[in-house]
C-alpha atoms as a PDB file:
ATOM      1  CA  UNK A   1     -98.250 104.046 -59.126  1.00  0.00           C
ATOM      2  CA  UNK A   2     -94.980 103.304 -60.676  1.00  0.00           C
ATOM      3  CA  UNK A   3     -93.772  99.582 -60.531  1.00  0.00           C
ATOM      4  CA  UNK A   4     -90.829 100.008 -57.918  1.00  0.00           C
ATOM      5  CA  UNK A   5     -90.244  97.674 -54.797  1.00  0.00           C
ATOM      6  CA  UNK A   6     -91.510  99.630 -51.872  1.00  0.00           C
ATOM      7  CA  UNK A   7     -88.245  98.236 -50.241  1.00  0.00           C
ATOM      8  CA  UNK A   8     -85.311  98.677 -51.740  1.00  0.00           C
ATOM      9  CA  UNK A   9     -86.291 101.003 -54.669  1.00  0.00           C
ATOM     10  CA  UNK A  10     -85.675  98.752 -57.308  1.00  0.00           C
ATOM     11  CA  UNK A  11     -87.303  99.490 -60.355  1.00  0.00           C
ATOM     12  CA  UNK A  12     -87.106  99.073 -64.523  1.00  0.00           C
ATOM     13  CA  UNK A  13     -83.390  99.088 -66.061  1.00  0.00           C
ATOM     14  CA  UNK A  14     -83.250  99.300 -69.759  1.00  0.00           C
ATOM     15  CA  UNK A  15     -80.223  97.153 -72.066  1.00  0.00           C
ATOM     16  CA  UNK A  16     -80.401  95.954 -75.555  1.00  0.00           C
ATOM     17  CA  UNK A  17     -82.389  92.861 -77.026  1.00  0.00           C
ATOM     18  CA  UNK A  18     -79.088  91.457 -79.410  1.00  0.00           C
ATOM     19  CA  UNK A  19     -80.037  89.699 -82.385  1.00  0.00           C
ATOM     20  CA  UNK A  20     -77.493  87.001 -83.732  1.00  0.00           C
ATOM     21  CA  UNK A  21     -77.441  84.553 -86.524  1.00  0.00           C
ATOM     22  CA  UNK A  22     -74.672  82.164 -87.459  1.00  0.00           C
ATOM     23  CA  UNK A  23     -72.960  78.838 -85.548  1.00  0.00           C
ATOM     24  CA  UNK A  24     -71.400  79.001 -82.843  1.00  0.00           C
ATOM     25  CA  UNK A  25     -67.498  77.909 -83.489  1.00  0.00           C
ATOM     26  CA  UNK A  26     -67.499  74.872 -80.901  1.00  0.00           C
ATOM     27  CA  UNK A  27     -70.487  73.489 -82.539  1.00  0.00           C
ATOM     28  CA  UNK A  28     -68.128  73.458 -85.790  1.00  0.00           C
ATOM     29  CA  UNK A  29     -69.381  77.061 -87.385  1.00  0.00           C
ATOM     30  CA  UNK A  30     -68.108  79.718 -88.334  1.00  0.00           C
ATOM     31  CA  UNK A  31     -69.103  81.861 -85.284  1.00  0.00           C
ATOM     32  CA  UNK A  32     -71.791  83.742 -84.363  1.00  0.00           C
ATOM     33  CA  UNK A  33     -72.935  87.559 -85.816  1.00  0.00           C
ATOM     34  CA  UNK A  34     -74.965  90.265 -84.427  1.00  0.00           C
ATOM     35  CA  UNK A  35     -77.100  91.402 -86.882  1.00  0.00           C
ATOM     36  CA  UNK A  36     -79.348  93.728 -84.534  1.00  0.00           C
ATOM     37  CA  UNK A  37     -79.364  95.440 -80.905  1.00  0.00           C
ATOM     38  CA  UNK A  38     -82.756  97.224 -80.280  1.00  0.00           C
ATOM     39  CA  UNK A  39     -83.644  98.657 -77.022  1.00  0.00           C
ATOM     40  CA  UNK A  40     -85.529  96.941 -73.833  1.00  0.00           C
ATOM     41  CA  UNK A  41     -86.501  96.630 -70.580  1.00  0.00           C
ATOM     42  CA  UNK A  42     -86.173  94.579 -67.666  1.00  0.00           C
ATOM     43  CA  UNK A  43     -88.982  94.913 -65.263  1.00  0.00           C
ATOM     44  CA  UNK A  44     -88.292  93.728 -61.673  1.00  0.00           C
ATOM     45  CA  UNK A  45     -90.482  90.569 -59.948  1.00  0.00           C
ATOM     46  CA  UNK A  46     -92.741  92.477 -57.946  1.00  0.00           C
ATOM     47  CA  UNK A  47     -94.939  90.701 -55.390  1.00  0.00           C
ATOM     48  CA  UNK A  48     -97.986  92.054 -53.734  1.00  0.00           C
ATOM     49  CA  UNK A  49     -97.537  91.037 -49.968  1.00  0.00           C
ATOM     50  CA  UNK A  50     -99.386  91.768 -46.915  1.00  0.00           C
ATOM     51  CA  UNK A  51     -96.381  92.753 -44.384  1.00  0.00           C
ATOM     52  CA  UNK A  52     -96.754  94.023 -40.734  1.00  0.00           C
ATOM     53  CA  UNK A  53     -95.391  97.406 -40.150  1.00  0.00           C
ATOM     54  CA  UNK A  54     -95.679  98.954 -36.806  1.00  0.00           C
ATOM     55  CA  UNK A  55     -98.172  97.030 -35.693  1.00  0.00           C
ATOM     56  CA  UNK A  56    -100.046  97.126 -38.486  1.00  0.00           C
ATOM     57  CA  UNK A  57    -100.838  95.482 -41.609  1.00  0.00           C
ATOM     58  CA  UNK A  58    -100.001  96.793 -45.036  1.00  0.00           C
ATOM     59  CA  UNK A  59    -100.162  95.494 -48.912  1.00  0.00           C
ATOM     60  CA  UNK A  60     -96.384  96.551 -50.659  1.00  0.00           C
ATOM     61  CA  UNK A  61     -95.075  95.883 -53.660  1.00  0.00           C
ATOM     62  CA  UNK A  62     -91.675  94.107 -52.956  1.00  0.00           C
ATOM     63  CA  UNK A  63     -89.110  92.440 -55.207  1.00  0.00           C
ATOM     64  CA  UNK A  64     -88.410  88.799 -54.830  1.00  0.00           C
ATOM     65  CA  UNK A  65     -84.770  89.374 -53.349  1.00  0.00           C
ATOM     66  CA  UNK A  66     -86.179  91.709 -50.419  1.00  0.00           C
ATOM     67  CA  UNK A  67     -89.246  88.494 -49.223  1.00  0.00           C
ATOM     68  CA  UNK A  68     -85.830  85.712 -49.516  1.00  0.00           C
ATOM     69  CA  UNK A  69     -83.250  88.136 -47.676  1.00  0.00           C
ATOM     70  CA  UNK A  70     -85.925  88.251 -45.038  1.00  0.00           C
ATOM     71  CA  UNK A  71     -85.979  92.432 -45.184  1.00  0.00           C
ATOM     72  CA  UNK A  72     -89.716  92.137 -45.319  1.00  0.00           C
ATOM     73  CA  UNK A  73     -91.415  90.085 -42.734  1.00  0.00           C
ATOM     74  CA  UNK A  74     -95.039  88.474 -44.206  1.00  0.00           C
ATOM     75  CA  UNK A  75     -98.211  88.874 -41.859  1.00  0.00           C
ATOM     76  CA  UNK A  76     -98.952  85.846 -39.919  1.00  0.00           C
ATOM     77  CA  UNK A  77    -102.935  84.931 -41.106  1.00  0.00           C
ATOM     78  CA  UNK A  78    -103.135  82.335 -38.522  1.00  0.00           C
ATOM     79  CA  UNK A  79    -101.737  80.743 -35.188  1.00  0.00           C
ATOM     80  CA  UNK A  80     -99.540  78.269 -36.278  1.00  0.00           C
ATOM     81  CA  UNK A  81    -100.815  74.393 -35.177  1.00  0.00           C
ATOM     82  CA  UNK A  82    -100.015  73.331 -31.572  1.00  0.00           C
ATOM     83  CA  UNK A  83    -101.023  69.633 -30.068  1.00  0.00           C
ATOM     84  CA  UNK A  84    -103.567  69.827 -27.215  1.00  0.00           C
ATOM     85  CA  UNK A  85    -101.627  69.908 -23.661  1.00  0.00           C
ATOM     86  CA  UNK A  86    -101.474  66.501 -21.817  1.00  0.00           C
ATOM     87  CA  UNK A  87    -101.377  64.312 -24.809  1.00  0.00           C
ATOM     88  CA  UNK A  88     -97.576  64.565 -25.209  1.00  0.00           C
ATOM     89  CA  UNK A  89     -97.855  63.428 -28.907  1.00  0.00           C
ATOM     90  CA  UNK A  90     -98.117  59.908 -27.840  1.00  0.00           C
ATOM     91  CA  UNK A  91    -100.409  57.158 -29.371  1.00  0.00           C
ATOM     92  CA  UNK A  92    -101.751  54.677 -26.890  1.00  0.00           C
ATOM     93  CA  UNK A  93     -99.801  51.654 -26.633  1.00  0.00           C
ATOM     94  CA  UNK A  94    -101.335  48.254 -27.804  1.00  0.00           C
ATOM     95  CA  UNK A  95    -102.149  45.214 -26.144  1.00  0.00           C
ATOM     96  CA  UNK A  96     -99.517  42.580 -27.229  1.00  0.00           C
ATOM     97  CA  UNK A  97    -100.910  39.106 -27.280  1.00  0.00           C
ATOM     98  CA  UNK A  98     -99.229  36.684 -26.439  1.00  0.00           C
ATOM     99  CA  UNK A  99     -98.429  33.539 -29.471  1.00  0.00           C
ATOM    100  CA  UNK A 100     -99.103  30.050 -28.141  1.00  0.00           C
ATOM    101  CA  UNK A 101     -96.077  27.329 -29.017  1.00  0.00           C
END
């Protein structure tokens, strides 16, 4: 199973790891050298994610940018909370006693 979003097909680029030594100029050096470029990669964030896909739920492999964009929609686990019916969200008043002057 290759590591590739299930998504969007996003999957390992490869660049170069530089190497530099030296000051940089507006900290008052010389400037900065590459001294070495050898060869890397960068892996995408993959997340394992239960997602509901035609009526039924699935584990994927999706990238971070596909769960924010909202192209994946997560599995609901549970109900979300609703107040009883007939309470109205309302806590019963108090009794206000009256000061004597």
């Amino acid at each position: 199973m290759a590591r590739v979003c299930e998504i969007c097909c996003k999957g390992p680029q490869v660049g170069n790891q530089v190497t530099t030594r030296g000051k940089a100029k507006y900290l008052g050096g010389v400037g900065t050298k590459i001294t070495g470029a050898t060869r890397r990669t960068f892996k995408p964030n993959l997340q394992r994610i239960k997602i509901t896909q035609n009526g039924t739920n699935k584990t994927v492999l999706a990238c971070t940018q596909c769960i924010r964009s909202g192209a994946v929609v997560k599995a609901v686990k549970q109900a979300p909370f609703r107040l009883p019916v007939g309470t109205g969200g309302k806590k019963p008043a108090k009794a206000k006693v009256a000061a004597k002057a």
